[in-house]
Protein backbone atom coordinates (compact mmCIF):
# COMPACT_ATOMS: atom_id res chain seq x y z
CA UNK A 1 -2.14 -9.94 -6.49
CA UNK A 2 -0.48 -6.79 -6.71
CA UNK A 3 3.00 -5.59 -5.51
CA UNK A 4 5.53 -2.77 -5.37
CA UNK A 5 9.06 -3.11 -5.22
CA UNK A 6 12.13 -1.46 -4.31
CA UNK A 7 10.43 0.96 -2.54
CA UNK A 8 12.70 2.78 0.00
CA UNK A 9 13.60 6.36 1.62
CA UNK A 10 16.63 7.97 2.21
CA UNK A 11 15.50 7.99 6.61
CA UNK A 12 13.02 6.39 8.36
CA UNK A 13 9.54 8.28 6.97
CA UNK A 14 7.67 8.13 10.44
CA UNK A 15 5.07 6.92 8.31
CA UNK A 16 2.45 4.43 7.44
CA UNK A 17 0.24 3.93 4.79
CA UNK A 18 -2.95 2.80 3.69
CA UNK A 19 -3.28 0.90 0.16
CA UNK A 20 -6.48 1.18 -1.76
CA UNK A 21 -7.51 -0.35 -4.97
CA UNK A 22 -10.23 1.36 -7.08
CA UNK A 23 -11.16 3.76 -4.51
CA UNK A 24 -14.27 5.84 -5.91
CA UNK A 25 -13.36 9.39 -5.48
CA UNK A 26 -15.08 10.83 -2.11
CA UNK A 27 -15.01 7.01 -0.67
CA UNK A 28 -14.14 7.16 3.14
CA UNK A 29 -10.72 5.57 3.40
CA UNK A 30 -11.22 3.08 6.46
CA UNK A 31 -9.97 -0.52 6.40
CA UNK A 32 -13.66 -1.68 6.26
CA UNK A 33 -13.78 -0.39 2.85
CA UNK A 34 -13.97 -3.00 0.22
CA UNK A 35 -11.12 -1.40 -1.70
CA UNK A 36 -8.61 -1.15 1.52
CA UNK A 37 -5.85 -4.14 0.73
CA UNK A 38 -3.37 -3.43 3.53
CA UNK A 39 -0.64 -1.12 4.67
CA UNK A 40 2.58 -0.07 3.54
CA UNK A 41 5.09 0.56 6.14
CA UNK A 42 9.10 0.88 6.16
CA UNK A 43 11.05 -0.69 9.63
CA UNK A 44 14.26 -1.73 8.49
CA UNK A 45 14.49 -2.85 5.01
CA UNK A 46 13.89 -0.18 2.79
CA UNK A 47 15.74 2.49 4.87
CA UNK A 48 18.59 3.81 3.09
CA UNK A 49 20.64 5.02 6.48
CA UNK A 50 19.24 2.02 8.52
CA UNK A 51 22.30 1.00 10.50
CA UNK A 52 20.78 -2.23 11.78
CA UNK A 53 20.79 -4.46 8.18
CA UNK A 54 22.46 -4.40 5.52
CA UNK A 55 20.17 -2.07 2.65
CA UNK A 56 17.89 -3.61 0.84
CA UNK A 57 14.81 -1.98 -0.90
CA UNK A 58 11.74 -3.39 0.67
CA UNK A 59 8.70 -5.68 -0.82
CA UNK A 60 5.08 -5.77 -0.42
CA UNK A 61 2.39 -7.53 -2.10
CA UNK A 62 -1.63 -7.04 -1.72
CA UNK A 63 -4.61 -9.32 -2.23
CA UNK A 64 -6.76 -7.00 -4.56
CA UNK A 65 -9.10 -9.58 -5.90
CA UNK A 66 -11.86 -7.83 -3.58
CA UNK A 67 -10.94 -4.67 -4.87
CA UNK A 68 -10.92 -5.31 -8.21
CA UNK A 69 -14.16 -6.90 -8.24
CA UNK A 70 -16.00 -4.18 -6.46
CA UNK A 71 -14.35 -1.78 -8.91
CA UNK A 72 -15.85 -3.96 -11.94
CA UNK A 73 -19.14 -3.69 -10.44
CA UNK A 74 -18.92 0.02 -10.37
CA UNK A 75 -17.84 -0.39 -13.76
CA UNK A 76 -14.90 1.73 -13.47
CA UNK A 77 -12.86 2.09 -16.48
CA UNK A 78 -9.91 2.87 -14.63
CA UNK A 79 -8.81 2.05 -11.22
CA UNK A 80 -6.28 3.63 -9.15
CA UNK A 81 -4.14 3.15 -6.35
CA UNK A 82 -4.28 5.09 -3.83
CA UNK A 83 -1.58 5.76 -0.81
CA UNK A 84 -3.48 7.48 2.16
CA UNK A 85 -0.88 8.48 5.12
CA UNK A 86 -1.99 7.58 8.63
CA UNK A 87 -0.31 9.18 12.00
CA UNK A 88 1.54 6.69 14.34
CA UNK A 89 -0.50 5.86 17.44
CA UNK A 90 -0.43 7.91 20.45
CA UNK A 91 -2.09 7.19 23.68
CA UNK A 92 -4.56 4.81 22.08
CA UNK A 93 -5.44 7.85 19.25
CA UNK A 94 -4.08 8.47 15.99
CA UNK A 95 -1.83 11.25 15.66
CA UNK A 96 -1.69 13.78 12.29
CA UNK A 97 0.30 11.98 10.26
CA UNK A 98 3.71 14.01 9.15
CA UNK A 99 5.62 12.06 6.46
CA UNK A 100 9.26 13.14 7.39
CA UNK A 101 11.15 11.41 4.41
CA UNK A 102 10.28 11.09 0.74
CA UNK A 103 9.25 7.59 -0.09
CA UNK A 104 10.03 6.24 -3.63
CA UNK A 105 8.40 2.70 -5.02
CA UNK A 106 10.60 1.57 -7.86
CA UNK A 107 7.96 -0.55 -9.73
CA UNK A 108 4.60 -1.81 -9.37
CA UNK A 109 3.60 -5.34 -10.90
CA UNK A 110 0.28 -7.16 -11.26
CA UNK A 111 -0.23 -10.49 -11.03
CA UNK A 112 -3.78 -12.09 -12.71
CA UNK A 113 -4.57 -16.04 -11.76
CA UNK A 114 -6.96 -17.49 -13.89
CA UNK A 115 -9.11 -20.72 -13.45
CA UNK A 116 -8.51 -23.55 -15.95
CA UNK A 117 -11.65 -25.98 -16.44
CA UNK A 118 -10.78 -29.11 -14.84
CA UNK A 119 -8.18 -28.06 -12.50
């Protein structure tokens, strides 16, 4: 597992973004992709002038186990992650994404699980 915290921005970004874990250089970034692990979007928490809640920095966490091993089988030595903005959806089509606030993640963590024998 992998997952950023305290991420925020100062107004609502207008925004969304897909996460990608090991993603070879050139790789189309679709959700099909091996090394897609979800998205990254800020609606409330996370907003610094978000009248609705009180502030609070927002969360996510990923699954990147399937990313991680396709990036092992590629042998890559290092692996990346990679933010890829997408434009809200308009009439049934995406729309040019336009990133209209500076978003800031505060830290990144990642979590390993290993198997025990006999558990």
């Amino acid at each position: 597992m992998k997952s950023v915290d305290d991420v925020e921005a100062p107004t609502a970004p207008e925004a969304v973004w897909a996460v990608f874990v090991g993603l070879p250089s050139g790789a189309a970034t679709d959700a099909k992709s091996p090394h897609f692990v979800g998205q990254l979007a800020l609606f409330g928490s996370g907003i610094r002038d978000e009248k609705h809640h009180a502030y609070k920095p927002a969360h996510f966490t990923y699954p990147i186990s399937r990313a991680l091993q396709a990036s092992l089988r590629a042998n890559n030595v290092r692996i990346e992650v990679t933010f890829v903005p997408l434009g809200l959806i308009v009439n049934g089509k995406p729309a040019k994404p336009e990133v209209k606030a500076p978003v800031r993640i505060g830290k990144a963590n990642l979590f390993v699980e290993t198997a025990t024998e006999g558990k």
